[in-house]
C-alpha atoms as a PDB file:
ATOM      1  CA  UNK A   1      -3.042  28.677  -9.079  1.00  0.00           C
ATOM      2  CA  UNK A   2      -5.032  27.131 -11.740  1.00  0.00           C
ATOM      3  CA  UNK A   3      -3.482  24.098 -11.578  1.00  0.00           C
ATOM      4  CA  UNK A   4      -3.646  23.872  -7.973  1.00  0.00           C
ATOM      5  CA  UNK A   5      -7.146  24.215  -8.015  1.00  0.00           C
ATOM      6  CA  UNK A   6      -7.763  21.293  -9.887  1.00  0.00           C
ATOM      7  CA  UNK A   7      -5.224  19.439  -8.403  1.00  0.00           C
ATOM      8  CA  UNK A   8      -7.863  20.146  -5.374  1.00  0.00           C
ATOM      9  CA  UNK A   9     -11.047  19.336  -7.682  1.00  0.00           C
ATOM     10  CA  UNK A  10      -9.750  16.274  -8.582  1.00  0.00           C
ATOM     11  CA  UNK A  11      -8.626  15.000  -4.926  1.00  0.00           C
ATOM     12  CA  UNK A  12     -11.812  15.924  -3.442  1.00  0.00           C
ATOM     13  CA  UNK A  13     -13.899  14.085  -6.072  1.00  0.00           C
ATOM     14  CA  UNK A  14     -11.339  10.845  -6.013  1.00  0.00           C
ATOM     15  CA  UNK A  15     -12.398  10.883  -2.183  1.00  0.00           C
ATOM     16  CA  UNK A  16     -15.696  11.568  -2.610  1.00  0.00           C
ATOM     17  CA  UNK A  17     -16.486   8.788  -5.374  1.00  0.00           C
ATOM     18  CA  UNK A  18     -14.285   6.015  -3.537  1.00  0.00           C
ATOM     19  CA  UNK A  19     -15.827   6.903  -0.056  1.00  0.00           C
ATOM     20  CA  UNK A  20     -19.257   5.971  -1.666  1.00  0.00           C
ATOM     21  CA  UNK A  21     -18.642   2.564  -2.434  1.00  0.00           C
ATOM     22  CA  UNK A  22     -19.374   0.184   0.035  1.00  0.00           C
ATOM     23  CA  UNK A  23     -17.034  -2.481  -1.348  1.00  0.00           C
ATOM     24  CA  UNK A  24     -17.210  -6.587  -0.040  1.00  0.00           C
ATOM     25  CA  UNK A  25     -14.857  -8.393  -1.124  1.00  0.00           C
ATOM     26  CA  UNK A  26     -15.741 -11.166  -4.042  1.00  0.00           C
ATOM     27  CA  UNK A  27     -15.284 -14.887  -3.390  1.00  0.00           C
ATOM     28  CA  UNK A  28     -14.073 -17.404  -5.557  1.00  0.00           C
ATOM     29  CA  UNK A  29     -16.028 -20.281  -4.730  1.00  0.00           C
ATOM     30  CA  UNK A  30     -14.313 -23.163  -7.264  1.00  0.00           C
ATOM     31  CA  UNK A  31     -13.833 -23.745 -10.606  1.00  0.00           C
ATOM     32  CA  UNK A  32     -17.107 -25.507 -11.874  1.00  0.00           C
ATOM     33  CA  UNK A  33     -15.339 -27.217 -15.799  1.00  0.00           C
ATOM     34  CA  UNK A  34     -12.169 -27.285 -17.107  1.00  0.00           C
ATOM     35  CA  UNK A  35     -11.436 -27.706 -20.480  1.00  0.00           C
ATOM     36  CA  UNK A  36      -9.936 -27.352 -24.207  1.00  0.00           C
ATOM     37  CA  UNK A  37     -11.800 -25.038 -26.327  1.00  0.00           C
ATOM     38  CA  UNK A  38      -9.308 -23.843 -29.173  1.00  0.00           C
ATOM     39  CA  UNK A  39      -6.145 -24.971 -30.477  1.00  0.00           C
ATOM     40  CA  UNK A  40      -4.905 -23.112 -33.617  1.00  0.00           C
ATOM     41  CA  UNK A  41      -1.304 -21.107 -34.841  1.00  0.00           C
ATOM     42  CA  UNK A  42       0.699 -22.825 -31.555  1.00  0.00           C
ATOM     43  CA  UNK A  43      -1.634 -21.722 -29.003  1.00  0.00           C
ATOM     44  CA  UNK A  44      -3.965 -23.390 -26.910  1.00  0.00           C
ATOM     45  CA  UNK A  45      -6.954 -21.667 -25.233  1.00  0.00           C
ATOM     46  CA  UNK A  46      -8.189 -23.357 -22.110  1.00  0.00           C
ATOM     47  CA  UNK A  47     -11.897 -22.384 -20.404  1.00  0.00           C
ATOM     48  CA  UNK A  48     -12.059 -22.740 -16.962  1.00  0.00           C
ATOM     49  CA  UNK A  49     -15.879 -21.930 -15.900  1.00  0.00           C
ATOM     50  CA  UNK A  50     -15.162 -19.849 -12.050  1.00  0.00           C
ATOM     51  CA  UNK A  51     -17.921 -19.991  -9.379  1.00  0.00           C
ATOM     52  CA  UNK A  52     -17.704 -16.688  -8.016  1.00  0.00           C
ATOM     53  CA  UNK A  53     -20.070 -14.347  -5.820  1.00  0.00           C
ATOM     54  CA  UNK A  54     -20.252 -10.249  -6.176  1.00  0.00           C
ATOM     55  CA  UNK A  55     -21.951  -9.418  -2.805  1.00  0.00           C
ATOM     56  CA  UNK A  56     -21.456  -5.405  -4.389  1.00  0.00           C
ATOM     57  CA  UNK A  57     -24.264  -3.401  -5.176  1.00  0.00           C
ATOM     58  CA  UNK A  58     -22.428  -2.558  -8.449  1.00  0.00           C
ATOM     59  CA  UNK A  59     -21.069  -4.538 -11.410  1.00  0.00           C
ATOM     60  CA  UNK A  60     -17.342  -5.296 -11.054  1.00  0.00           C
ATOM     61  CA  UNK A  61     -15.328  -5.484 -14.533  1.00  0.00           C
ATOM     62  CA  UNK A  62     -12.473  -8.278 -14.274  1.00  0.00           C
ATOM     63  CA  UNK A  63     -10.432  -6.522 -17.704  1.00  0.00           C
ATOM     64  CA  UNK A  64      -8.200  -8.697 -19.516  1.00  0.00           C
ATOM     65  CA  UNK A  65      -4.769  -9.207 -17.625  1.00  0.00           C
ATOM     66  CA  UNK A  66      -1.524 -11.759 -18.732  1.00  0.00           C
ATOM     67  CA  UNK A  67      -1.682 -14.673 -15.565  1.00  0.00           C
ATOM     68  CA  UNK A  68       0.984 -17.355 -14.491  1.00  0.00           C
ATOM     69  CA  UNK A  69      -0.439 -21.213 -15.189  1.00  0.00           C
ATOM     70  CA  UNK A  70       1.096 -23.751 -12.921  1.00  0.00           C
ATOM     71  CA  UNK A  71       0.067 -27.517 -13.720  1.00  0.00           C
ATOM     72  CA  UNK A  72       1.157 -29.684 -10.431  1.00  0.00           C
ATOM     73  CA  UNK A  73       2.728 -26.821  -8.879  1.00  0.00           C
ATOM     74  CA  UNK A  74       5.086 -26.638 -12.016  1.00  0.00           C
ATOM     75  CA  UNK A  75       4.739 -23.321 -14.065  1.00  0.00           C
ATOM     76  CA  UNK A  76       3.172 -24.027 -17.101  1.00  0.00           C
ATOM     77  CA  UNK A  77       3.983 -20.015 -18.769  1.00  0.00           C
ATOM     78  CA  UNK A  78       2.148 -17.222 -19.113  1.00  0.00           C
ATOM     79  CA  UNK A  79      -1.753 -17.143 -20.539  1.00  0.00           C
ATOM     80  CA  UNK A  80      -3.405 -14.448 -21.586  1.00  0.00           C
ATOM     81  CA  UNK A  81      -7.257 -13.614 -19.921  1.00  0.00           C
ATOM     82  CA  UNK A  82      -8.744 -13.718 -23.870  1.00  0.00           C
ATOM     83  CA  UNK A  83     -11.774 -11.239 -22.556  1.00  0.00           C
ATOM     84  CA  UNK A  84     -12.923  -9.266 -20.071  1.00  0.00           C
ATOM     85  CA  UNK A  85     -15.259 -10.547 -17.106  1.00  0.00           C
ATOM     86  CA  UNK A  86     -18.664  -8.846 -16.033  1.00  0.00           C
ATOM     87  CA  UNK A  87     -19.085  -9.611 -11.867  1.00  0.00           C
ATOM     88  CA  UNK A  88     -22.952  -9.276 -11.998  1.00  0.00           C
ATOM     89  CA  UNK A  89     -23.923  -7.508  -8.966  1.00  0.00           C
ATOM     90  CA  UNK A  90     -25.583  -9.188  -5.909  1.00  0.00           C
ATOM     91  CA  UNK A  91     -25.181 -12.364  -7.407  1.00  0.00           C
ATOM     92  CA  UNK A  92     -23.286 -15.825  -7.434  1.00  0.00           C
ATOM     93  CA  UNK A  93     -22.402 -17.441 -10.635  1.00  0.00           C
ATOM     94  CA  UNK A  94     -20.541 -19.286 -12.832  1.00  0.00           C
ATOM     95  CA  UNK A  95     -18.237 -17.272 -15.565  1.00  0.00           C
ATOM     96  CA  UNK A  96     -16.453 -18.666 -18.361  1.00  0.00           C
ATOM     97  CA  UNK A  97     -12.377 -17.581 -18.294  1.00  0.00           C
ATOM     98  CA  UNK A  98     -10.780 -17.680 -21.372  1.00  0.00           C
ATOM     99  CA  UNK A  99      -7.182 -18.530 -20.973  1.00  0.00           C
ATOM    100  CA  UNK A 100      -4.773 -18.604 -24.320  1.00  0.00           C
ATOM    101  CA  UNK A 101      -1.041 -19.872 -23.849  1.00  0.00           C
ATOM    102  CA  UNK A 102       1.711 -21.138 -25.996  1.00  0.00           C
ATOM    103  CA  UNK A 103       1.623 -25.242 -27.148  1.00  0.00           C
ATOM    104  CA  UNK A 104       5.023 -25.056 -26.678  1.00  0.00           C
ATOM    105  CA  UNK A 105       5.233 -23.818 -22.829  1.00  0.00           C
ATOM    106  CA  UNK A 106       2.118 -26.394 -21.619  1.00  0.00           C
ATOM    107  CA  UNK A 107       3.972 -29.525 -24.004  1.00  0.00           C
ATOM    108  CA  UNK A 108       7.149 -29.005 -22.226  1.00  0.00           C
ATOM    109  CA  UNK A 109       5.758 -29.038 -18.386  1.00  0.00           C
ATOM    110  CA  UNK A 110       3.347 -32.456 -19.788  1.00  0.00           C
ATOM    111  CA  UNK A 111       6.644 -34.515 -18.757  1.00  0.00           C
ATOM    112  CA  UNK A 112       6.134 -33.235 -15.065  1.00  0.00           C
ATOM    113  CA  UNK A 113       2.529 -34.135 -14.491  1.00  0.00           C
ATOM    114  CA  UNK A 114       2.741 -37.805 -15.911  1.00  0.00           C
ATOM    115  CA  UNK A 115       1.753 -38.798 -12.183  1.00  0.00           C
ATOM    116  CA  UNK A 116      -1.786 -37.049 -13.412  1.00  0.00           C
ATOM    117  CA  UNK A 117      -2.857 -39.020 -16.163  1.00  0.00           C
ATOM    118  CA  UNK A 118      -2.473 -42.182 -13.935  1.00  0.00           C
ATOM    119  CA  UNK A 119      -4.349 -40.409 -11.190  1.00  0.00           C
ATOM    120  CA  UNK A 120      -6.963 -38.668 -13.770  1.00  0.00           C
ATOM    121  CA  UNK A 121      -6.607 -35.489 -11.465  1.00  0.00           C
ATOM    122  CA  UNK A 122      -4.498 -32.494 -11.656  1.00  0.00           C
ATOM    123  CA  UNK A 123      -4.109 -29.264  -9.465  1.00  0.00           C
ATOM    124  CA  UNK A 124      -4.240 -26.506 -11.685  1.00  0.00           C
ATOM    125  CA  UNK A 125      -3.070 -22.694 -10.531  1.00  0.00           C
ATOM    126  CA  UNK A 126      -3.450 -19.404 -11.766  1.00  0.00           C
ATOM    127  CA  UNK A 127      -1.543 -16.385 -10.201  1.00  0.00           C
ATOM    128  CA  UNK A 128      -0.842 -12.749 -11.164  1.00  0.00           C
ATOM    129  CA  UNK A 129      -2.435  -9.624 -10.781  1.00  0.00           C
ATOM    130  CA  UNK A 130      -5.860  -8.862 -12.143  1.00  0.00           C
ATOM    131  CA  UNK A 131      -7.218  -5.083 -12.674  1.00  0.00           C
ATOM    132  CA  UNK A 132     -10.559  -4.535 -11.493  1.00  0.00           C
ATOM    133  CA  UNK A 133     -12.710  -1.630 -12.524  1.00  0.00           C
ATOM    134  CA  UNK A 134     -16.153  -0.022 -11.691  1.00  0.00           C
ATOM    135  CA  UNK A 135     -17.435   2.990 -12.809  1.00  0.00           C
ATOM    136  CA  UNK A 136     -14.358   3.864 -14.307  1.00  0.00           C
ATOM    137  CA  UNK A 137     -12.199   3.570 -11.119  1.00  0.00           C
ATOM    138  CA  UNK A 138      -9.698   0.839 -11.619  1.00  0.00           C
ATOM    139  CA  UNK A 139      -7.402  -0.947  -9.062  1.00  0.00           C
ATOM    140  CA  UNK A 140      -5.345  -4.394  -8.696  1.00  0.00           C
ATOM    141  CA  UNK A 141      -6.054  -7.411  -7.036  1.00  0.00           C
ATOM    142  CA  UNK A 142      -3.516 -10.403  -6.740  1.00  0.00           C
ATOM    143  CA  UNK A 143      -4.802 -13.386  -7.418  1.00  0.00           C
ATOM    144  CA  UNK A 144      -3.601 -16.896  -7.023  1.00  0.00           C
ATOM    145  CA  UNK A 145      -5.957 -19.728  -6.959  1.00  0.00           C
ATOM    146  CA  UNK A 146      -4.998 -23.524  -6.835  1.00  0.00           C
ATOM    147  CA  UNK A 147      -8.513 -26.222  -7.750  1.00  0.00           C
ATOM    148  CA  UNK A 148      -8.046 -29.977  -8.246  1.00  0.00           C
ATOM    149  CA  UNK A 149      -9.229 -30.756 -11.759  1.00  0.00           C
ATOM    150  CA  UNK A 150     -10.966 -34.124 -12.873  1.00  0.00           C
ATOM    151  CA  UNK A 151      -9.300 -34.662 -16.164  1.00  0.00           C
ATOM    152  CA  UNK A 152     -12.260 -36.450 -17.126  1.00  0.00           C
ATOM    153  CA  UNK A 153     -13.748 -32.757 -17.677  1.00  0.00           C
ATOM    154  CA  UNK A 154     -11.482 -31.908 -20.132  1.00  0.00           C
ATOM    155  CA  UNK A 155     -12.818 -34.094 -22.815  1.00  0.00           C
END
């Protein structure tokens, strides 16, 4: 009976918090840089600076999630988000993502995306899922974003 009962409490006050949050959904509005920032023990960590807007009365926390990297449509491997994000709330702006992957992985897809260098573009993707949080109540979001890159912004 006890356990039924908060079974019960806990239902009701799931309900209760989620039905209070008026939730918009977040835009990604471009990637604003691209770039190296690290490159030490075989990995690389990439920073790609992300326009985005939180039209939420609340701060939305982007926690740190493992993402698919394709370079030319090509997957590049896995990179890890090195940090979580803080979506401010009511506000557009630009946050720094902190992507680390394996040398090895973004060397062996560099054949494939030759064509870049000679164009000095490349379309970079990201896709996976990404957990979201606020106030403590946490839910995924897929994600899976595709942005021309100026390679001139890399250096």
């Amino acid at each position: 009976m006890a356990l039924l009962r908060i079974g019960v409490i806990t239902l009701f006050s799931a309900v209760l918090l989620t039905s209070c949050f008026d939730y918009e959904d977040v835009a990604f509005k471009g990637v604003q840089k691209f770039g190296l920032e690290d490159r030490s023990g075989g990995n690389i960590t990439i920073r790609i600076d992300l326009k985005v807007s939180n039209p939420n009365k609340y701060n939305i926390t982007i926690k740190k999630s493992a993402l698919d990297v394709f370079v030319n449509g090509n997957k590049v491997g896995k990179a890890k988000m090195k940090n979580n994000i803080v979506l401010k709330k009511n506000k557009e702006d630009v946050y720094p993502l902190y992507l680390t992957l394996s040398e090895k992985d973004l060397l062996g897809s560099a054949m494939s995306s030759l064509g870049s260098l000679l164009s000095g573009s490349m379309k970079v993707g990201i896709k996976g899922n990404i957990k979201a949080k606020v106030y403590g109540v946490g839910k995924k979001f897929p994600i899976d974003v595709e942005e021309p890159v100026n390679l001139g912004s890399m250096f």
